[in-house]
Protein backbone atom coordinates (compact mmCIF):
# COMPACT_ATOMS: atom_id res chain seq x y z
CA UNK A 1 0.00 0.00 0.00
CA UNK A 2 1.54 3.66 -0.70
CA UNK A 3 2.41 5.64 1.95
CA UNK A 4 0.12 8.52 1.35
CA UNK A 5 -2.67 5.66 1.34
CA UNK A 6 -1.37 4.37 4.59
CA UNK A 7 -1.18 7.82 6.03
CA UNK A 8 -4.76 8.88 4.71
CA UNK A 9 -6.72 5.26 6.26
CA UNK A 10 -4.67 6.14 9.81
CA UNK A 11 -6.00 9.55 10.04
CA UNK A 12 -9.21 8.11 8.97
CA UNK A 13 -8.96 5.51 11.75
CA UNK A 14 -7.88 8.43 14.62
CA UNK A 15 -11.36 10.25 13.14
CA UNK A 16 -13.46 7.51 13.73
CA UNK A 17 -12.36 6.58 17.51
CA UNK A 18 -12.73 10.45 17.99
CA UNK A 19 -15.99 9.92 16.75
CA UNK A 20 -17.05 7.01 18.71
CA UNK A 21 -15.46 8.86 21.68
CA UNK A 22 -17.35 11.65 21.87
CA UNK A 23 -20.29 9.41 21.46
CA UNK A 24 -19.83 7.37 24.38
CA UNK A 25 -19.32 10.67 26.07
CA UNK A 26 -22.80 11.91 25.17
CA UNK A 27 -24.56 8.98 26.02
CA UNK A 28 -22.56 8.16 29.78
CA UNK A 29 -23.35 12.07 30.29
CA UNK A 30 -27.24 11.75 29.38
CA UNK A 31 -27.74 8.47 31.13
CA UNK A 32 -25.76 9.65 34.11
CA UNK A 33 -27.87 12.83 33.68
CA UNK A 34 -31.49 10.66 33.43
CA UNK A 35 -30.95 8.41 36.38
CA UNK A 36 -30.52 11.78 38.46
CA UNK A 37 -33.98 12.35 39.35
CA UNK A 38 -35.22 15.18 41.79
CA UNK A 39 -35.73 13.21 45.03
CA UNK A 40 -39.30 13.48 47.05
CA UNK A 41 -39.08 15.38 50.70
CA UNK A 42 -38.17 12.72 53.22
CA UNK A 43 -40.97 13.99 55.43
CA UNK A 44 -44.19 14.16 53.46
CA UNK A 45 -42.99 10.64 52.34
CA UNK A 46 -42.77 9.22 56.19
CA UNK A 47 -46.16 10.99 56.09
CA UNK A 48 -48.04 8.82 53.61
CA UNK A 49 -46.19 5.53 55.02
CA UNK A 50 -47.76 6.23 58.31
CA UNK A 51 -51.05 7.01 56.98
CA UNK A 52 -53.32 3.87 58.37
CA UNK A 53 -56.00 4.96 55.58
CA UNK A 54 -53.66 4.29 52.98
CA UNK A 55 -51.91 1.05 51.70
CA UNK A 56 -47.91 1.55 49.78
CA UNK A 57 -46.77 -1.13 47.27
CA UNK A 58 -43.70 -1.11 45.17
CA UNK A 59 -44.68 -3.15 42.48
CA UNK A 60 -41.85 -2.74 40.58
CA UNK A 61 -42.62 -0.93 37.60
CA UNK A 62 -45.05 2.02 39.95
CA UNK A 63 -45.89 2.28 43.11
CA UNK A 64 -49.73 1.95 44.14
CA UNK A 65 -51.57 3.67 46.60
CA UNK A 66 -54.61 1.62 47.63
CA UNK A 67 -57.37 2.82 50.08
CA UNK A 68 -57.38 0.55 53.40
CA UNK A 69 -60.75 1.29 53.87
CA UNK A 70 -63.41 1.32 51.15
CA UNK A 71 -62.79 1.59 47.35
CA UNK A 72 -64.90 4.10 44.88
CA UNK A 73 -63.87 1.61 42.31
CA UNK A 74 -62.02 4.48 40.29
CA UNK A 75 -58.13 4.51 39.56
CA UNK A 76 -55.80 7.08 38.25
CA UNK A 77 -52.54 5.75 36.43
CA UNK A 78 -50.18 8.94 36.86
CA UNK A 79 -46.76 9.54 35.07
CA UNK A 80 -44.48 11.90 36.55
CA UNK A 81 -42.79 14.49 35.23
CA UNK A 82 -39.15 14.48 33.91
CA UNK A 83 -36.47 13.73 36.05
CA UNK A 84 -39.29 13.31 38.92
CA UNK A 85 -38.81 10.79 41.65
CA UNK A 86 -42.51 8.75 41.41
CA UNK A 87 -42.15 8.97 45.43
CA UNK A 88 -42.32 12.30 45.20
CA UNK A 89 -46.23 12.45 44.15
CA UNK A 90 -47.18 10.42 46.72
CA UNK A 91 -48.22 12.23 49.43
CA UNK A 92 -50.26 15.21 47.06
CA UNK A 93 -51.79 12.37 45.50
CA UNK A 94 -52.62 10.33 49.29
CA UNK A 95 -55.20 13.13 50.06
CA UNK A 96 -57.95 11.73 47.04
CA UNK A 97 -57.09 8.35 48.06
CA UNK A 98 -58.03 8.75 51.59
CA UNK A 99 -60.95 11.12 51.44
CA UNK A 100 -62.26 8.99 47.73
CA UNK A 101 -61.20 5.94 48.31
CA UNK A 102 -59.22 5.97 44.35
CA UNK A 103 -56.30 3.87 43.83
CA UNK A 104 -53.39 5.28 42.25
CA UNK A 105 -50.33 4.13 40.56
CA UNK A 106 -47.63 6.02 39.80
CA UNK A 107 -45.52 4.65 37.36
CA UNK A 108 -41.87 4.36 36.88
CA UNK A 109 -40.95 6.23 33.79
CA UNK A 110 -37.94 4.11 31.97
CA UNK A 111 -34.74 6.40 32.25
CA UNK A 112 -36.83 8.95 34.72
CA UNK A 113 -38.49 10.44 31.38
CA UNK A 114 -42.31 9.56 30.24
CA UNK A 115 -41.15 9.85 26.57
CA UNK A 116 -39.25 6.83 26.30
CA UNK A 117 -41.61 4.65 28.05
CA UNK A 118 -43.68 3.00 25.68
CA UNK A 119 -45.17 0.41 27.92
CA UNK A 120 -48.87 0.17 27.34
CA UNK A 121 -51.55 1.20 30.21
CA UNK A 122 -52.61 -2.48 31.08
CA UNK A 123 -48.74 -2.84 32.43
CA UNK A 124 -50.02 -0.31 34.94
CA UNK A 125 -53.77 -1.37 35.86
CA UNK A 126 -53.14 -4.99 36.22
CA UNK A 127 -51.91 -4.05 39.57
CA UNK A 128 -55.51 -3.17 40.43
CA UNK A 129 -57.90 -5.50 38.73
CA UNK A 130 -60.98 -4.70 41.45
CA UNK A 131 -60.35 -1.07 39.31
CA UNK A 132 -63.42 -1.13 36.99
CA UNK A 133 -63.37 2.60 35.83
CA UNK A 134 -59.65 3.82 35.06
CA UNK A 135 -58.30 7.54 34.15
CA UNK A 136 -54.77 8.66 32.94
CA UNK A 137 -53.04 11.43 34.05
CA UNK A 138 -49.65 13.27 35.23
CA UNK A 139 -47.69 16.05 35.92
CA UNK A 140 -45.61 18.39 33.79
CA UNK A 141 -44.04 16.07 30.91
CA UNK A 142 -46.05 13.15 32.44
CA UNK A 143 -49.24 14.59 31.66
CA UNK A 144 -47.92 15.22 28.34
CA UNK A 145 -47.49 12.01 27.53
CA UNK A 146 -50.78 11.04 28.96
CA UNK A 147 -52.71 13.13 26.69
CA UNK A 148 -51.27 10.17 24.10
CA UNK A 149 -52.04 7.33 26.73
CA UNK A 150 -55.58 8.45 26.56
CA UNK A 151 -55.92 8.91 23.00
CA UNK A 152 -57.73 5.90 21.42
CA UNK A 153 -57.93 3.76 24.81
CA UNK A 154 -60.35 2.33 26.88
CA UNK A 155 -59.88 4.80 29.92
CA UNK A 156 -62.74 6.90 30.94
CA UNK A 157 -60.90 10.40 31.57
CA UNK A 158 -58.00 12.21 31.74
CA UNK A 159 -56.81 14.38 34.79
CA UNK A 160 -53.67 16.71 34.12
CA UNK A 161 -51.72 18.84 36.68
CA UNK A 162 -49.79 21.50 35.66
CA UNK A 163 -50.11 20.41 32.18
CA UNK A 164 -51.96 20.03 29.01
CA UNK A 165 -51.81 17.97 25.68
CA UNK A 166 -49.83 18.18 22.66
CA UNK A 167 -52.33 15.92 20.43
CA UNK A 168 -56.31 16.92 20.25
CA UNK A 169 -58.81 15.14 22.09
CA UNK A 170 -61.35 18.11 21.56
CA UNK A 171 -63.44 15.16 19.88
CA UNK A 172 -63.44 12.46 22.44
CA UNK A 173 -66.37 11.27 25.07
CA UNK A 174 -63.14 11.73 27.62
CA UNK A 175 -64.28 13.44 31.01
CA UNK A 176 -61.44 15.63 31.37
CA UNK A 177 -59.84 17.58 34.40
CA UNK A 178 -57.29 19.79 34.20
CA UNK A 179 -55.63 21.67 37.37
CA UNK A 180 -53.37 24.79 37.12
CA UNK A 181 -51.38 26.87 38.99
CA UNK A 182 -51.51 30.76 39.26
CA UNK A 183 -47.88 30.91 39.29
CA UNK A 184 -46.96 28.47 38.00
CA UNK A 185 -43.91 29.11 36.29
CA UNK A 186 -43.37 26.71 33.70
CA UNK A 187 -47.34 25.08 32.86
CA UNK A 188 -48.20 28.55 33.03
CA UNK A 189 -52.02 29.58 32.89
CA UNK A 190 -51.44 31.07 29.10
CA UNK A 191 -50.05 27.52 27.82
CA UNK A 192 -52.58 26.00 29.53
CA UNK A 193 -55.09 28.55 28.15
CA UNK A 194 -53.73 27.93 24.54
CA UNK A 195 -53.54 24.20 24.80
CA UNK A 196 -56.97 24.57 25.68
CA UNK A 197 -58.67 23.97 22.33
CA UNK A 198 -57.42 20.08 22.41
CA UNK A 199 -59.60 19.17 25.03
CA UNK A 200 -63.16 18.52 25.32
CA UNK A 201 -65.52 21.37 25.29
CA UNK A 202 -66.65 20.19 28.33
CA UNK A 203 -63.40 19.69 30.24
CA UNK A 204 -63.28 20.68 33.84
CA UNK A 205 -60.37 23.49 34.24
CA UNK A 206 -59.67 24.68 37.90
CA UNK A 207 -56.80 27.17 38.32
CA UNK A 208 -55.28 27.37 42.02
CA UNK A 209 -54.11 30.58 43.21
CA UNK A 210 -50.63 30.62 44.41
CA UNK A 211 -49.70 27.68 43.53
CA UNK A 212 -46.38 27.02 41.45
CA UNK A 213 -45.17 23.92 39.32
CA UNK A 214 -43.24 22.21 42.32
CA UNK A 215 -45.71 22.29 44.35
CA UNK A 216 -47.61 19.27 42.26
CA UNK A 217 -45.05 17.33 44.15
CA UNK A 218 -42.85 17.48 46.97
CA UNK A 219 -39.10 17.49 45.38
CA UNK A 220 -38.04 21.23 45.78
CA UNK A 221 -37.61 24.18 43.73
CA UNK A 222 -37.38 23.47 40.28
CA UNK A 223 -35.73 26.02 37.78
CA UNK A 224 -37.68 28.23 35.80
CA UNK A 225 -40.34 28.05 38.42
CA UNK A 226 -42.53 30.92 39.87
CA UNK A 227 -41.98 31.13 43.84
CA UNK A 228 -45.56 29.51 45.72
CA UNK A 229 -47.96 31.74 47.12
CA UNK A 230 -49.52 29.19 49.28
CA UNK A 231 -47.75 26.62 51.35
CA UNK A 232 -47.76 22.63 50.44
CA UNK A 233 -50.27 22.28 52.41
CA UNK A 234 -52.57 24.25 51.39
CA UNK A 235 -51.35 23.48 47.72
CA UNK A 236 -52.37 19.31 48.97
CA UNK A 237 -55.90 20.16 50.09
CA UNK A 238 -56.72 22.79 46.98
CA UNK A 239 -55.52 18.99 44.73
CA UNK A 240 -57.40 17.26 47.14
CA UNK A 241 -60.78 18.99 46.72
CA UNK A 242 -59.80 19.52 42.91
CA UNK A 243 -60.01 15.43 42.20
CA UNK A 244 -62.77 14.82 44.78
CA UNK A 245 -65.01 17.11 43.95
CA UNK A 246 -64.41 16.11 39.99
CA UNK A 247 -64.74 12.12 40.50
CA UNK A 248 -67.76 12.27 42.74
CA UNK A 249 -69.70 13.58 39.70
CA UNK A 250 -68.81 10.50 38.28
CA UNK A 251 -70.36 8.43 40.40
């Protein structure tokens, strides 16, 4: 082989493992980056595991919060948002369980990001066969992608917080519920006005005052966020009301 050809495939080999390099790079730094999820407050956590009215399973795949006492018969499968520890919903979402008696289960995103799971919704409500009327729903990016979990399924609604859709269900016999925060930061009120169109005309919109993105869980400040007016709390029993007030009309 001439030299210059010799030269020319070496240079091309040195390219290549540059290449491949910087690749590896990019992937270590976005998986490192995606199993680096913002972790739930220790506290509200103890708070739901010490709840008597309310039953904690790690099944794996979610976690499911069951009622101890009696069960409406309603569940809510709820995706978090990105980079959102699913413990962190739990004790925002413990509220409706105890005071409706819905199951939830929150499921476990693959890589911490609703986007890349493409598990169906049966992986989720198998957990809870006695459930005989199921919604879909999330927070943030997780509601997101629920908009496309409900879209051509057998689920009866769709409840988003701080959210809305990116494909139209304006035409569907979905009951719909979606719950806002004034300052909310990053779901502001004006996307959630815009988005508004996709959903049903008669979808149920409740806006609470003071209340920022975060605050739909319990995992800290997030950037971009608006600071809370109200206190978590107060931010649990306005979601509280919210979802019983909207699933006792479906009873």
């Amino acid at each position: 082989m001439p030299r210059t050809n010799r030269r020319g495939m070496r240079t091309a080999v040195r390219i290549l493992i540059s290449v491949v390099a910087v690749l590896a790079l990019v992937v270590v730094g976005f998986l490192a980056w995606a199993n680096t999820p913002m972790m739930g407050d220790r506290a509200r956590a103890i708070d739901v595991w010490t709840n008597s009215a309310v039953s904690i399973t790690d099944e794996g795949d979610s976690v499911l919060l069951a009622p101890t006492g009696d069960a409406s018969g309603q569940g809510l499968v709820f995706v978090p948002g990105a980079l959102v520890d699913p413990y962190a919903y739990l004790y925002k979402l413990a509220g409706a369980v105890e005071d409706t008696g819905l199951t939830v289960v929150v499921t476990k995103p693959t890589l911490n990001l609703a986007f890349f799971d493409q598990r169906p919704l049966s992986t989720f409500t198998s957990h809870a066969p006695e459930v005989s009327s199921w919604y879909v729903g999330g927070h943030s990016l997780g509601g997101v992608r629920a908009c496309q979990l409900a879209d051509g399924t057998s689920v009866d609604g769709l409840i988003l917080f701080g959210s809305y859709c990116a494909n139209d269900l304006s035409r569907s016999d979905l009951r719909v519920l979606s719950i806002g925060g004034g300052a909310d930061g990053l779901s502001t009120p004006g996307k959630i006005a815009a988005a508004r169109p996709l959903l049903p005309a008669d979808a149920t919109m409740v806006e609470i005052p003071g209340m920022n993105h975060a605050q739909f869980g319990d995992y800290g400040p997030q950037p971009g966020d608006n600071p809370a007016g109200i206190t978590n709390a107060q931010a649990r029993d306005r979601i509280t009301e919210t979802l019983t007030a909207f699933l006792g009309k479906a009873g």
